[in-house]
Protein backbone atom coordinates (compact mmCIF):
# COMPACT_ATOMS: atom_id res chain seq x y z
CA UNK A 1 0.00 0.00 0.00
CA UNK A 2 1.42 3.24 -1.11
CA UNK A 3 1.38 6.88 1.24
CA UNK A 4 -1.29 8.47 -0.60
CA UNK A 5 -3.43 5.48 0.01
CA UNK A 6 -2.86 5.51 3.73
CA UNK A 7 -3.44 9.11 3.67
CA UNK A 8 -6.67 8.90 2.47
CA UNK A 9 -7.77 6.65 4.17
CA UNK A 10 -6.85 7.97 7.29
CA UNK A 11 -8.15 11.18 6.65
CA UNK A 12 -11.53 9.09 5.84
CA UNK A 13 -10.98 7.17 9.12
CA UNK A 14 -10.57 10.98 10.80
CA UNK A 15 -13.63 12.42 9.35
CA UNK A 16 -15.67 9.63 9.50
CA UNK A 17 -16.14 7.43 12.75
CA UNK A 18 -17.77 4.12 10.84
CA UNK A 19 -14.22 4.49 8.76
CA UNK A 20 -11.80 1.40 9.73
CA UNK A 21 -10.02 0.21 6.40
CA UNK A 22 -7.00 1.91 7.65
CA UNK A 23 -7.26 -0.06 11.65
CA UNK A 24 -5.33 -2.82 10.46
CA UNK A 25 -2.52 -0.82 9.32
CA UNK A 26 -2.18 0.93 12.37
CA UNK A 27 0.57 -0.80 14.80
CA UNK A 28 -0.95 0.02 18.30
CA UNK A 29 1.93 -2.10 20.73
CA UNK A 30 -0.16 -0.51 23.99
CA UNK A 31 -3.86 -1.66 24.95
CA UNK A 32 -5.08 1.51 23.18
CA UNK A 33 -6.78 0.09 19.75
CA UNK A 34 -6.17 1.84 16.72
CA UNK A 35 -9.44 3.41 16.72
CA UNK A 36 -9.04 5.11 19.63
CA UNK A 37 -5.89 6.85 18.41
CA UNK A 38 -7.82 8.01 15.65
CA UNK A 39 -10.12 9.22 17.57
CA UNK A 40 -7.51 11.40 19.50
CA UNK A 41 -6.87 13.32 15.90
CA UNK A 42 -10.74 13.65 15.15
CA UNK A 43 -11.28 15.34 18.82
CA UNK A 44 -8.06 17.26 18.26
CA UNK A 45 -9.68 18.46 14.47
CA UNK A 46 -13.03 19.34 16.11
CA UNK A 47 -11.16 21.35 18.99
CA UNK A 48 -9.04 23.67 16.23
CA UNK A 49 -12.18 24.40 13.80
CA UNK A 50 -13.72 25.66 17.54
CA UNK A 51 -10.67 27.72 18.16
CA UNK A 52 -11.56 28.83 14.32
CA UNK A 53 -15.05 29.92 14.98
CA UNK A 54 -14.84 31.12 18.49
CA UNK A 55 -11.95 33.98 17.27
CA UNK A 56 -14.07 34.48 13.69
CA UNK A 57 -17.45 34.71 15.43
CA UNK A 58 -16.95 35.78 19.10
CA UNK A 59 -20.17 38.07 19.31
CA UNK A 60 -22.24 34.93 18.35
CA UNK A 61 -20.43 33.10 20.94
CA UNK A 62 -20.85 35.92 23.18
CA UNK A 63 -24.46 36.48 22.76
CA UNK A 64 -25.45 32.19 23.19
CA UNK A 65 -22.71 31.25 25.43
CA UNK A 66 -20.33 29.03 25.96
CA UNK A 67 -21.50 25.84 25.95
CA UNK A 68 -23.85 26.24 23.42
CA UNK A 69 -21.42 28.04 20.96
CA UNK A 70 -19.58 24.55 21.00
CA UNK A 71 -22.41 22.37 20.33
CA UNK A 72 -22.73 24.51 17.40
CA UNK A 73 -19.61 24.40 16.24
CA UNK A 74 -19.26 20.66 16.61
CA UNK A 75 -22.30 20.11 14.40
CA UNK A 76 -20.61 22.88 11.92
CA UNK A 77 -17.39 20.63 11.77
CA UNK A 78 -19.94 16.92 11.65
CA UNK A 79 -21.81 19.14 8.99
CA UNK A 80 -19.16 21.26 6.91
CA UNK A 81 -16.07 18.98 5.99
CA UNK A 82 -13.85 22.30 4.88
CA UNK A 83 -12.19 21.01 1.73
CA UNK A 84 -9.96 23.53 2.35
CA UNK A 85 -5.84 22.83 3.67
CA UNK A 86 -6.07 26.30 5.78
CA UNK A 87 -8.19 25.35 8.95
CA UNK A 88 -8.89 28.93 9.09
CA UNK A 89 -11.22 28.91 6.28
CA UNK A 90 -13.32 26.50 8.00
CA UNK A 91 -16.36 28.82 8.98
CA UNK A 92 -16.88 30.34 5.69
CA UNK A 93 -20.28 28.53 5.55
CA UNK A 94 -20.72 28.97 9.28
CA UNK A 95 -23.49 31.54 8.32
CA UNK A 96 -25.52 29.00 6.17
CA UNK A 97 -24.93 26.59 8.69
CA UNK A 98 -26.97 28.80 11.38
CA UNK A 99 -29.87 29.59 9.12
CA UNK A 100 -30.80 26.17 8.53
CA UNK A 101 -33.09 23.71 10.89
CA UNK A 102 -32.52 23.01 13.61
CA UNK A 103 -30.04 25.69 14.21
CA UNK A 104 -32.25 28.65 13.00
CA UNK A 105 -34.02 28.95 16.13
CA UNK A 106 -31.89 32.19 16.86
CA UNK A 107 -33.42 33.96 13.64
CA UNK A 108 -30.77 36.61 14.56
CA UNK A 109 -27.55 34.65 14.67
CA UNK A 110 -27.17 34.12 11.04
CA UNK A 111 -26.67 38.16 10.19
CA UNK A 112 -24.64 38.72 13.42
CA UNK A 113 -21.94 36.10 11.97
């Protein structure tokens, strides 16, 4: 199996938690199983594109808080896989994102971002 293959399909495995072609190439010598390191990198990619949006948006975050600014953006990231290699072009679509259902309860929140 060549790189780019294992690239893609660990990107894949990332962005996608049913993923696990690339499981049996990963060598995991502790009792952590290969998924689980994967998982690591697909919290780790959710936590940056909510660094993103928090420092691109912060009166959104400001006016619904905390904790629900992060439920937001972790549906954004589920939602909006950024084709993009610069994470900070990740909320471009943010926006959209808010005005549709179930997220367009704050009618507002769409023309504050």
């Amino acid at each position: 199996m060549n790189l780019k293959t294992l690239q893609t399909q660990f990107v894949a495995a990332m962005l996608n938690p049913q993923e696990t072609a690339i499981e049996q190439a990963i060598k995991a010598p502790t009792l952590q199983k290969a998924s689980d390191k994967i998982n690591l990198y697909r919290q780790s990619r959710i936590g940056r594109i909510y660094k993103v949006l928090r420092s691109t948006y912060p009166v959104c975050e400001g006016l619904v808080g905390q904790n629900y600014f992060k439920q937001l953006c972790f549906f954004h990231a589920k939602q909006d896989v950024s084709q993009d290699h610069d994470i900070s072009l990740c909320g471009k679509n943010f926006p959209s994102f808010l005005a549709q259902p179930p997220h367009n309860d704050l009618v507002y929140l769409p023309d504050v971002a």
